[in-house]
Protein backbone atom coordinates (compact mmCIF):
# COMPACT_ATOMS: atom_id res chain seq x y z
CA UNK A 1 102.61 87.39 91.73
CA UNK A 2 104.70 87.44 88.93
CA UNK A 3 102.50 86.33 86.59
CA UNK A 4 100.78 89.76 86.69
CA UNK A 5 103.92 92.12 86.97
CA UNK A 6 104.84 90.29 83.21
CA UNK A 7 101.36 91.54 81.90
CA UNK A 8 102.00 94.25 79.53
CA UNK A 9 100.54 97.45 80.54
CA UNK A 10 98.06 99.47 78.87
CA UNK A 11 96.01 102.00 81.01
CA UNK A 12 97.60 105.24 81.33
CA UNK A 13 98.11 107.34 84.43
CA UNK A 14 94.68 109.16 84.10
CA UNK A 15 92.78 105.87 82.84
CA UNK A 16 94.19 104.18 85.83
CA UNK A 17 93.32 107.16 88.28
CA UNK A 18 89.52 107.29 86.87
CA UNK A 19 89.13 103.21 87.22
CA UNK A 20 90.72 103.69 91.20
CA UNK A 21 88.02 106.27 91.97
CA UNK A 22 85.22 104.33 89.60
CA UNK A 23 85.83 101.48 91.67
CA UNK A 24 85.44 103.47 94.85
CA UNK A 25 82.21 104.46 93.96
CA UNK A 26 81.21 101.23 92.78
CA UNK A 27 82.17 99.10 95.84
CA UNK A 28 80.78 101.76 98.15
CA UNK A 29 77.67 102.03 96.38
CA UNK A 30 77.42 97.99 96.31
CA UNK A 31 77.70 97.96 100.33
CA UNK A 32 75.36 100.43 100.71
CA UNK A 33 72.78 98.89 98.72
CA UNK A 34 73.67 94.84 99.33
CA UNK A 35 74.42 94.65 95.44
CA UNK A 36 76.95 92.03 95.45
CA UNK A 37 76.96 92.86 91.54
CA UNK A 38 77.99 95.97 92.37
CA UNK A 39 80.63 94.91 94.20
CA UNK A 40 82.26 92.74 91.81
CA UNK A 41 82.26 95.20 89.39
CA UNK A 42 84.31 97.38 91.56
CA UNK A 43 86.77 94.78 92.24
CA UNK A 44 87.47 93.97 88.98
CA UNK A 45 87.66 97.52 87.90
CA UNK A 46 89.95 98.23 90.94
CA UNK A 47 92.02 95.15 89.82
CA UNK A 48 92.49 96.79 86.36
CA UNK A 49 93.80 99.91 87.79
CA UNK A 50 95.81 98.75 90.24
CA UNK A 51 97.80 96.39 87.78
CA UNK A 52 97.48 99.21 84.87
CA UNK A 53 96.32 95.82 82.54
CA UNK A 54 92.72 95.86 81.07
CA UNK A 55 92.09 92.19 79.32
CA UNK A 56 89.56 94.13 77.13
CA UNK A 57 92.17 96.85 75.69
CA UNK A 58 94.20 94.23 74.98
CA UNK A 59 91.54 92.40 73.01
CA UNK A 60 90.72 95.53 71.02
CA UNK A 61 94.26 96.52 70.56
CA UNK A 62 93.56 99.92 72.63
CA UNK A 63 96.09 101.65 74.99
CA UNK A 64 96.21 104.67 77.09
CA UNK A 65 99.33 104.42 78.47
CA UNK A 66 101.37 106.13 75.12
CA UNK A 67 98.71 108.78 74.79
C-alpha cells in the first residue's frame, strides 16, 4: 500500500470525479451486457481516480491537478 500513496498525483478534483462516475458507467454497463472488456476498463479507470495517478499523464507529461 505504500507503494501507491508515494505515486505522484496528477488528476485533479474534477478529472478524478469524471473517471469515478466513467467507471460507474463502464462497470455497470459491462455486467449488464457480460463484457468482461468492459469491465476491466472500468476498473482500471476507477483505479486511476481513486489513487488521483494516471500512468498515461505521466507519460505525456500532462496534469490536472494544478489547473
Amino acid at each position: 500500500m505504500s507503494l501507491l500513496q508515494n505515486l505522484p498525483k496528477n488528476v485533479g478534483p474534477m478529472d478524478r470525479n469524471i473517471r469515478l462516475a466513467a467507471a460507474g458507467v463502464l462497470i455497470l454497463a459491462g455486467l449488464m451486457t457480460s463484457s468482461v472488456i468492459l469491465d476491466i476498463l472500468g476498473l482500471i479507470v476507477l483505479a486511476t481516480g481513486a489513487i488521483s495517478f494516471c500512468p498515461a499523464y505521466k507519460l505525456f507529461k500532462f496534469d490536472t491537478l494544478n489547473k
